[in-house]
Protein backbone atom coordinates (compact mmCIF):
# COMPACT_ATOMS: atom_id res chain seq x y z
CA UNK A 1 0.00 0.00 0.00
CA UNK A 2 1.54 3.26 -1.22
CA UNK A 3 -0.13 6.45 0.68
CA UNK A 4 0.37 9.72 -1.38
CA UNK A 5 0.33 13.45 0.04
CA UNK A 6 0.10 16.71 -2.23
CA UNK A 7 1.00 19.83 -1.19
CA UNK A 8 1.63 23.02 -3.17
CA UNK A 9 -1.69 24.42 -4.62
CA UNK A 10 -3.21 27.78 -4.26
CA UNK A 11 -4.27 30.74 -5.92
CA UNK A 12 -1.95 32.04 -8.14
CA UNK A 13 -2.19 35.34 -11.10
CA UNK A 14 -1.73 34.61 -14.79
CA UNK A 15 1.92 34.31 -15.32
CA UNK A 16 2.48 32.65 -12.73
CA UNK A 17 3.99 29.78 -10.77
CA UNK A 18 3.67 27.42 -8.39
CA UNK A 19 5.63 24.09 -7.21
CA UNK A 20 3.45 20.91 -6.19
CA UNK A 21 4.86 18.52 -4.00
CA UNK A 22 3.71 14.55 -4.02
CA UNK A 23 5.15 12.53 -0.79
CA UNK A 24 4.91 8.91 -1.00
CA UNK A 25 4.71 6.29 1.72
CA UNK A 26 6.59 3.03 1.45
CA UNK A 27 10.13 1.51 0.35
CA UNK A 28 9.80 1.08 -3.32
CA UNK A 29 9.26 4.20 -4.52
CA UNK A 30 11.45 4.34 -6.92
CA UNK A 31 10.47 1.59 -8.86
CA UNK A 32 6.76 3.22 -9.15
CA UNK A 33 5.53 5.37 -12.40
CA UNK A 34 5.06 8.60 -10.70
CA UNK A 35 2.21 11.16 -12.54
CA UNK A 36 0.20 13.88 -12.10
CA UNK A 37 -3.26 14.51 -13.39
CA UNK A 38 -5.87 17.06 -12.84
CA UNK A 39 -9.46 17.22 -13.74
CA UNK A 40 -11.09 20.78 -14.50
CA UNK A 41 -14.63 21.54 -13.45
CA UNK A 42 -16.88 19.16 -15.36
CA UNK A 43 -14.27 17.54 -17.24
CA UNK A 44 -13.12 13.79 -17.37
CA UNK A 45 -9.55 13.62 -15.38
CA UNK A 46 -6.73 14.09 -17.70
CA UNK A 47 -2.71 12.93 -17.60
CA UNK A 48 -0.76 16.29 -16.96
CA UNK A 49 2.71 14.62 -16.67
CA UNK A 50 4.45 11.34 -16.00
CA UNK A 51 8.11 10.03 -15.23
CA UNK A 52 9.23 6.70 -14.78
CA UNK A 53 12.11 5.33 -13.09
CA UNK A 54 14.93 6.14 -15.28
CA UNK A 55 13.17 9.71 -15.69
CA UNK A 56 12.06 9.61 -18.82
CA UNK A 57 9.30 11.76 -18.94
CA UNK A 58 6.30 12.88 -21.18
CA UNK A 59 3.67 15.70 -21.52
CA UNK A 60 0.76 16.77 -21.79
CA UNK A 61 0.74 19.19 -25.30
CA UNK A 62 -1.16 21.92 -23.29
CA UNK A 63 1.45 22.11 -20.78
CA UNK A 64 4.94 21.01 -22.74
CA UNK A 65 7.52 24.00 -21.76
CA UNK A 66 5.60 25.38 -18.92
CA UNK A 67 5.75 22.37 -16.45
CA UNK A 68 8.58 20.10 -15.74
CA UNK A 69 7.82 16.97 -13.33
CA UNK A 70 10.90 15.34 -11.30
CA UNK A 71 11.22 13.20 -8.40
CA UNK A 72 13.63 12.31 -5.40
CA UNK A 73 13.73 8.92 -5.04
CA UNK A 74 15.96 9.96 -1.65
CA UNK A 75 13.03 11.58 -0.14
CA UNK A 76 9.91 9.56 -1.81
CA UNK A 77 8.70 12.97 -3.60
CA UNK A 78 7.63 14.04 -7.12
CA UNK A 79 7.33 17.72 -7.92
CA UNK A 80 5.37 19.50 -10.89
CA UNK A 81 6.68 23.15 -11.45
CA UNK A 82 4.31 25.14 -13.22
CA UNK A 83 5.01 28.37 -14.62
CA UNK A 84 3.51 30.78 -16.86
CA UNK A 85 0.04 29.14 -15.47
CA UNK A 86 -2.78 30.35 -17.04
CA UNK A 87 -6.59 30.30 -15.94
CA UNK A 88 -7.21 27.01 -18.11
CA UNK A 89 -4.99 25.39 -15.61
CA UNK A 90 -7.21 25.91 -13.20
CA UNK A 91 -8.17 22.54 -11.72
CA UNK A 92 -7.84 20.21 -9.11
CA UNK A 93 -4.29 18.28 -9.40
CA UNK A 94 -3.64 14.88 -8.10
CA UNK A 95 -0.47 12.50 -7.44
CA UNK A 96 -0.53 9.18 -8.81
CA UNK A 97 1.79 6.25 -8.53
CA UNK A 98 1.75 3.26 -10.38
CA UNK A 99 3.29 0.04 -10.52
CA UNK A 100 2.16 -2.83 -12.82
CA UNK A 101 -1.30 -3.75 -11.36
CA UNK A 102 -0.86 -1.46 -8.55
CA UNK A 103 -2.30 2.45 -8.73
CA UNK A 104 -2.66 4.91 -6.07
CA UNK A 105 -3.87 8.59 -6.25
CA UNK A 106 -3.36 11.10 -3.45
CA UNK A 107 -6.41 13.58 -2.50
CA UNK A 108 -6.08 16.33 -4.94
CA UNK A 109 -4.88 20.16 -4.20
CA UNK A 110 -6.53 23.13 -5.87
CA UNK A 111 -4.52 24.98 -7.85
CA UNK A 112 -6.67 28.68 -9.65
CA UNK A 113 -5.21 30.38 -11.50
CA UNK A 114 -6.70 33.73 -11.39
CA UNK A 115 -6.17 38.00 -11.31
């Protein structure tokens, strides 16, 4: 069982940035797929960003050269920076971690963008 902590949202102006944190529970961490997703007001939940041990990485198109995702295997985290934000990036984000038949989401943080 993998237990997953955001931290990091707010309210933020166009232009923008903010840094979400994702803290994971357990001894494997580093073996685990580690992504965030976010899921706008009345929209189906969508991949934001993912990276995989190795840290490879990939993008959503809406955010590629805004956000960058890393992790610290050292201290179980993953981190989304987000600059230039814009209101369409308004949603609530959430961690995920996943290992073969194993998936785990954290509880979400708000992140508005808005002047």
């Amino acid at each position: 069982q993998v237990q997953l902590v955001e931290s990091g949202g707010g309210l933020v102006q166009p232009g923008g940035s903010l840094r979400l944190s994702c803290a994971a529970s357990g001894s494997i961490f580093r073996f685990y797929t580690m992504a965030w997703y976010r899921q706008p007001p009345g929209k189906q939940r969508e991949l934001v960003a993912a990276i995989r041990r190795g840290d490879s990485t990939n993008y959503a198109d809406s955010v590629k050269g805004r956000f960058t995702i890393s992790r610290d295997d050292a201290k179980n985290t993953v981190y989304l920076q987000m600059n230039s934000l814009k209101p369409e990036d308004t949603s609530v984000y959430y961690c995920n971690a996943n290992l073969v038949n194993a998936n785990y989401w954290g509880q979400g943080t708000q992140v508005t963008v808005s002047s």
